[in-house]
C-alpha atoms as a PDB file:
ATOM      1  CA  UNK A   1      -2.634   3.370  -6.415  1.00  0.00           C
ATOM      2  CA  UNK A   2      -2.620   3.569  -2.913  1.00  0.00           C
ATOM      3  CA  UNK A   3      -0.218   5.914  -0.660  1.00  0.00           C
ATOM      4  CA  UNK A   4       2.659   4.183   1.527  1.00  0.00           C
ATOM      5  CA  UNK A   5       5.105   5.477   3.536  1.00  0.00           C
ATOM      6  CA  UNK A   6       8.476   3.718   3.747  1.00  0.00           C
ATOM      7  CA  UNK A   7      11.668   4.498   5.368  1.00  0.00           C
ATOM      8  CA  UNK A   8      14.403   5.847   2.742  1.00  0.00           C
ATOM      9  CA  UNK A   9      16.847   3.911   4.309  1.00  0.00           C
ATOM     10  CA  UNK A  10      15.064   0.996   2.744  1.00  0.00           C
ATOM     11  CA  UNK A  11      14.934   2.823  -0.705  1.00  0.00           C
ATOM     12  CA  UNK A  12      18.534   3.032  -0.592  1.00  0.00           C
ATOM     13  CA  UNK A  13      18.737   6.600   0.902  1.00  0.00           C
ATOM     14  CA  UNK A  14      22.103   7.198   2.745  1.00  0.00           C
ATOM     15  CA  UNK A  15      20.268   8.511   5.956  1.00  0.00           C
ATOM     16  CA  UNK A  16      21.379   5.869   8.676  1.00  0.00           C
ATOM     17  CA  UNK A  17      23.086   6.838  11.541  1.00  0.00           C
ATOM     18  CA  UNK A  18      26.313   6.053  10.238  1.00  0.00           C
ATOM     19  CA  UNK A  19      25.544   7.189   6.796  1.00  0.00           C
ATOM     20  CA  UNK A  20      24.798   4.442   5.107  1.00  0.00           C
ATOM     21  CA  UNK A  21      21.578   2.349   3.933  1.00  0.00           C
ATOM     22  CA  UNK A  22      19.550  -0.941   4.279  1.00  0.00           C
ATOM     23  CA  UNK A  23      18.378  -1.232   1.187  1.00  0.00           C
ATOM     24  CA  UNK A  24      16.245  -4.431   0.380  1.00  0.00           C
ATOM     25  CA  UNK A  25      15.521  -5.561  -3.656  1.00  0.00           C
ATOM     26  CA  UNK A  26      12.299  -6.174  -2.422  1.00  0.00           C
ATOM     27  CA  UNK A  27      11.354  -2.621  -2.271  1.00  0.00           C
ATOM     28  CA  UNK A  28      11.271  -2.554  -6.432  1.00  0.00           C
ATOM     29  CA  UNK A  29       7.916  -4.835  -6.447  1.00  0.00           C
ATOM     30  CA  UNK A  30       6.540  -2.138  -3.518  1.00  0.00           C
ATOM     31  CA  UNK A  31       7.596   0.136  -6.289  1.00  0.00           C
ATOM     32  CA  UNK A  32       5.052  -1.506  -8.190  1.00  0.00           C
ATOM     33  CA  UNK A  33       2.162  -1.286  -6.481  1.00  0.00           C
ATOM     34  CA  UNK A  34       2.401   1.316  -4.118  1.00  0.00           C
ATOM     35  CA  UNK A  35       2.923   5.854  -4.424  1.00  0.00           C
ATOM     36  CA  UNK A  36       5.745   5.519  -1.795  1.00  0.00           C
ATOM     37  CA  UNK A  37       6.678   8.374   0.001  1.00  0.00           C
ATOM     38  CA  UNK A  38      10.545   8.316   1.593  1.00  0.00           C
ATOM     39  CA  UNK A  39      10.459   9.277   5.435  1.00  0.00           C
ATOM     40  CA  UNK A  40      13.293   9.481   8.015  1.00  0.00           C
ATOM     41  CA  UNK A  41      12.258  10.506  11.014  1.00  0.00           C
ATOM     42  CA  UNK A  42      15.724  11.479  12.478  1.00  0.00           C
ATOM     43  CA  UNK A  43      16.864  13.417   9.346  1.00  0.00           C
ATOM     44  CA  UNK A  44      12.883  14.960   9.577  1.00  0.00           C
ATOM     45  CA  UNK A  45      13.942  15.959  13.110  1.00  0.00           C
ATOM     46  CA  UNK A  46      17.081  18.030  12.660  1.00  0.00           C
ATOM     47  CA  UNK A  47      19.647  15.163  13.381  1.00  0.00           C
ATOM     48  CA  UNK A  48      22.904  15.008  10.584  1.00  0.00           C
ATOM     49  CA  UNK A  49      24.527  11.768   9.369  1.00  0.00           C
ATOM     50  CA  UNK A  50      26.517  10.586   9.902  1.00  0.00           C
ATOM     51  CA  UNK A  51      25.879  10.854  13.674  1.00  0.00           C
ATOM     52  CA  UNK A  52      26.094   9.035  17.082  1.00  0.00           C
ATOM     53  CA  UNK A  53      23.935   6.095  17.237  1.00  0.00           C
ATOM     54  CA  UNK A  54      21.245   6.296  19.807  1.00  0.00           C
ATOM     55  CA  UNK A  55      18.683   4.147  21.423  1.00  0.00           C
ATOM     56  CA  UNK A  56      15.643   4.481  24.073  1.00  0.00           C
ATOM     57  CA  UNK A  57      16.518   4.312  27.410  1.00  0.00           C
ATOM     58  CA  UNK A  58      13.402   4.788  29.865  1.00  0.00           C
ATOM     59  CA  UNK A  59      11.211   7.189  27.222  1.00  0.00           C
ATOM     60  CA  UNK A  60      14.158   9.334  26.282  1.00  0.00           C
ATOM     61  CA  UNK A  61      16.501   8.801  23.467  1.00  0.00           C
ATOM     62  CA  UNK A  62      20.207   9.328  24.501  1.00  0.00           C
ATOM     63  CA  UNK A  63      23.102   8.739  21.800  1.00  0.00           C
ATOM     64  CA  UNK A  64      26.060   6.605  22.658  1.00  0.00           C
ATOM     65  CA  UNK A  65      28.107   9.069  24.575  1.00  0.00           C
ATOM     66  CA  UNK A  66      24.997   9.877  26.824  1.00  0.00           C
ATOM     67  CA  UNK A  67      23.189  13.145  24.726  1.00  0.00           C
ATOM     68  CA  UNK A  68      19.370  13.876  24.948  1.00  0.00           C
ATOM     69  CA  UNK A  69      18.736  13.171  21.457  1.00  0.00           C
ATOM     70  CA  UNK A  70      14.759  12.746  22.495  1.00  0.00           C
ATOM     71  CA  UNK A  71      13.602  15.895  20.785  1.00  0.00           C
ATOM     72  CA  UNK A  72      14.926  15.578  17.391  1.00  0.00           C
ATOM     73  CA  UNK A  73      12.823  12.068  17.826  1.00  0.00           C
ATOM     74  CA  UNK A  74       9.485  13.821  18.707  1.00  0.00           C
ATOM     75  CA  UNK A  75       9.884  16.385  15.969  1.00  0.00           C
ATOM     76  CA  UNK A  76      11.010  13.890  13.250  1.00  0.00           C
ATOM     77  CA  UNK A  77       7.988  11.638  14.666  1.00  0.00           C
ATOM     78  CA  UNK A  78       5.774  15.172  14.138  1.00  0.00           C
ATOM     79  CA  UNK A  79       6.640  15.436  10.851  1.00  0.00           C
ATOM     80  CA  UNK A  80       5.811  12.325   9.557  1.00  0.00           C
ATOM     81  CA  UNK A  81       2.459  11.845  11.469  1.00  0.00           C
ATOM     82  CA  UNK A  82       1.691  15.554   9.123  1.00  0.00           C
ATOM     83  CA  UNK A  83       2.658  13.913   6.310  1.00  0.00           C
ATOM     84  CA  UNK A  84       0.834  10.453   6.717  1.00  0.00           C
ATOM     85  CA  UNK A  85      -2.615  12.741   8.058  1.00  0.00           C
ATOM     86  CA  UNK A  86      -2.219  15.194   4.853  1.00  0.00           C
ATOM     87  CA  UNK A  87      -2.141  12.246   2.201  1.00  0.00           C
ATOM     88  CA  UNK A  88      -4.562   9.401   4.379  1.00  0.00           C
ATOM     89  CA  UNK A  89      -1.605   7.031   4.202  1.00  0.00           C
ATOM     90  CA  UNK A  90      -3.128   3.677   6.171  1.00  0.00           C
ATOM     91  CA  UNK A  91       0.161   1.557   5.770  1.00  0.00           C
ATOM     92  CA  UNK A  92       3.853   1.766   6.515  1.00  0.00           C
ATOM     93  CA  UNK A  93       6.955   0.398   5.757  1.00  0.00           C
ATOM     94  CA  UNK A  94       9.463   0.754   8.521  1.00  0.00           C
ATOM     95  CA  UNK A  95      13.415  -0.673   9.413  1.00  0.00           C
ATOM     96  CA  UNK A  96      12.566  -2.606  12.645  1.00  0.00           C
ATOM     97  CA  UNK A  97      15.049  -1.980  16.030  1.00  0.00           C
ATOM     98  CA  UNK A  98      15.394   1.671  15.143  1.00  0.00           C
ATOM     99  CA  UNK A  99      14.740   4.172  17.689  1.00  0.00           C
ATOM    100  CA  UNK A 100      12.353   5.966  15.681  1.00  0.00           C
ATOM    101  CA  UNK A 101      10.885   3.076  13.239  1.00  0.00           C
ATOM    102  CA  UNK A 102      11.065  -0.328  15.235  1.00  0.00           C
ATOM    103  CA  UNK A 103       8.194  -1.709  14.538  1.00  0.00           C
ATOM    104  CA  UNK A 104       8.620  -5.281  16.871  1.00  0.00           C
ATOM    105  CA  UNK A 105      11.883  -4.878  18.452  1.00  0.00           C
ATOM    106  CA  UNK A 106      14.230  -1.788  19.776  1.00  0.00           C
ATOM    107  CA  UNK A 107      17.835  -2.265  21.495  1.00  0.00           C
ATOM    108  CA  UNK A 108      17.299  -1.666  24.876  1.00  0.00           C
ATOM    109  CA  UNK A 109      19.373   1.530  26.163  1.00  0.00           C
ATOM    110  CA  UNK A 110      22.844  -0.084  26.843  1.00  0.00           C
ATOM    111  CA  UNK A 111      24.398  -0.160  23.622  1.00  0.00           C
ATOM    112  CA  UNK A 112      25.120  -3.510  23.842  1.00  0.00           C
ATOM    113  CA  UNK A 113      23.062  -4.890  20.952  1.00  0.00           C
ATOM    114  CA  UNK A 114      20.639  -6.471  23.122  1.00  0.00           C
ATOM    115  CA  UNK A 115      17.292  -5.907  21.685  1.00  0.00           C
ATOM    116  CA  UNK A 116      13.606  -5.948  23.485  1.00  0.00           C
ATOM    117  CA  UNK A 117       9.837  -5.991  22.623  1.00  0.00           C
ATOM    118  CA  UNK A 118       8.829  -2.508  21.810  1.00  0.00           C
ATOM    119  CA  UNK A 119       8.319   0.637  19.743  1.00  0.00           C
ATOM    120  CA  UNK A 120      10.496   3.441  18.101  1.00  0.00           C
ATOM    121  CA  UNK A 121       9.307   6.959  18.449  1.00  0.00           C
ATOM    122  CA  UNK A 122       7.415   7.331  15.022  1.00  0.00           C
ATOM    123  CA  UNK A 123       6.094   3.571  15.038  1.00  0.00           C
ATOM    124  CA  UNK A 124       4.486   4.253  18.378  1.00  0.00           C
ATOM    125  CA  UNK A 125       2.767   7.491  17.463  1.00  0.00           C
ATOM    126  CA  UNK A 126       1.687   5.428  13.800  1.00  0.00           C
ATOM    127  CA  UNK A 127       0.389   2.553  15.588  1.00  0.00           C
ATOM    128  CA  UNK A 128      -1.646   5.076  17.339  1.00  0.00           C
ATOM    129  CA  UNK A 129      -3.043   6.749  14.946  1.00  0.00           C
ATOM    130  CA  UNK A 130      -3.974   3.294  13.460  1.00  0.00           C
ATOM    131  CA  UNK A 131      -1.490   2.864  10.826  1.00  0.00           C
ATOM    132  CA  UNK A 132      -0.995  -0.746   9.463  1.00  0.00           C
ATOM    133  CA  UNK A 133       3.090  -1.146  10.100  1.00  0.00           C
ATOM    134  CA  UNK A 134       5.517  -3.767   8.447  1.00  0.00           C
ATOM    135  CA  UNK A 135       8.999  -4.656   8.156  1.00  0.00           C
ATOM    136  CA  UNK A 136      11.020  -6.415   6.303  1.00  0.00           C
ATOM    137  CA  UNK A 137      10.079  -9.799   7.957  1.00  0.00           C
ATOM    138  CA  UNK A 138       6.479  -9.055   6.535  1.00  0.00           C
ATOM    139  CA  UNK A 139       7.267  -7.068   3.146  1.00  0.00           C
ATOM    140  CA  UNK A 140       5.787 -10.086   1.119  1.00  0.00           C
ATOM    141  CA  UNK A 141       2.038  -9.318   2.828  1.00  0.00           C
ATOM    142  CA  UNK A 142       2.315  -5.818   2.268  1.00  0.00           C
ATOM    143  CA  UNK A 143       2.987  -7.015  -0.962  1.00  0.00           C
ATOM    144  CA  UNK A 144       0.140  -8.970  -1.024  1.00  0.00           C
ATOM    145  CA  UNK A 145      -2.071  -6.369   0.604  1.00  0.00           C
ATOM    146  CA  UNK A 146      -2.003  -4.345  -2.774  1.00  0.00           C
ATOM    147  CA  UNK A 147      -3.277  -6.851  -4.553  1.00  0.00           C
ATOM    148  CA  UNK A 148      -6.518  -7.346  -2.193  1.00  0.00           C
ATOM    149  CA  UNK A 149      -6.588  -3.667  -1.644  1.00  0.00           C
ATOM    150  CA  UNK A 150      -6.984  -3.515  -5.372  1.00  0.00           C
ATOM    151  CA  UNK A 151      -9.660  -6.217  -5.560  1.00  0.00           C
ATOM    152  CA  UNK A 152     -12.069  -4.535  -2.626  1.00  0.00           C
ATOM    153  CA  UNK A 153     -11.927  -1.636  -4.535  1.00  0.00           C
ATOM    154  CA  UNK A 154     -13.035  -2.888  -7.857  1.00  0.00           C
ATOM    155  CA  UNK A 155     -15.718  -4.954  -5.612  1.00  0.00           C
ATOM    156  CA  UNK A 156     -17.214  -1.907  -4.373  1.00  0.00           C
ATOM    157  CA  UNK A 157     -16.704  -0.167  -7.433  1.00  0.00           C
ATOM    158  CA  UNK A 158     -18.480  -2.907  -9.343  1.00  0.00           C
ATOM    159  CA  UNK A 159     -21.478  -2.916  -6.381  1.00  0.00           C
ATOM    160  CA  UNK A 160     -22.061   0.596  -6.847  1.00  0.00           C
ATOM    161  CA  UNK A 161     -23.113   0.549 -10.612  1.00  0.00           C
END
């Protein structure tokens, strides 16, 4: 079974910046198909829950009341890029308009709920290192993706015999 990272707020993990979750039903079939290994970049990175929300502003990450919050981003983002190099994980799972795993969309520095094109912290770096990255709006073709993953590797199995 292939190796997937997914953020824990998604399993249910109480790790938001408020303390809470978003957990989705959906994540059960992952459960299914995929090893899944819980990240959360901010927790990874030193930062306590509940706590301030923050967003990008520019390329730092500032919490509501104005804090440099950007190096608890680049070490949770550290920490996770170890963990996806150490077990060769090629596809993630990530809550979209976070500052550390937006995967399509961020807010956009202002606290005002307005949200932009663009990258959280950990997505960027993942996307760099050529990691396949979903969200919730896609969870049924990563889904999906286990299945064919599955099949090409009976294929080649079957090729090499």
């Amino acid at each position: 079974m292939q190796t997937i990272i997914v953020s824990a707020c998604l399993l249910g993990e109480n790790v938001k910046y408020n303390g809470g979750n978003n957990y989705d039903p959906r994540i059960e079939k992952l459960k299914e198909v995929y090893d899944i290994i819980p990240v959360c970049p901010e927790t990874f990175g030193g930062l306590k829950r509940p706590r301030e929300p923050s967003e990008i502003r520019n390329i730092k990450v500032v919490s509501r009341s104005g804090k440099d919050v950007t190096k608890f981003f680049e070490e949770g983002a550290r920490q996770v890029l170890n963990i996806v190099e150490f077990k060769n994980v090629k596809k993630a799972l990530l809550m979209d308009r976070s500052p550390s795993c937006g995967v399509n969309q961020i807010y956009n520095g202002t606290f005002s709920k307005k949200l932009i094109p663009g990258q959280g912290y950990t997505a960027k770096r993942l996307l760099e290192k050529g990691v396949k990255l979903y969200t919730l709006d896609n969870i049924d073709e990563l889904i999906a993706s286990a299945d064919d993953d599955k099949l090409k590797k009976t294929e080649t199995e079957n090729s090499e015999n």
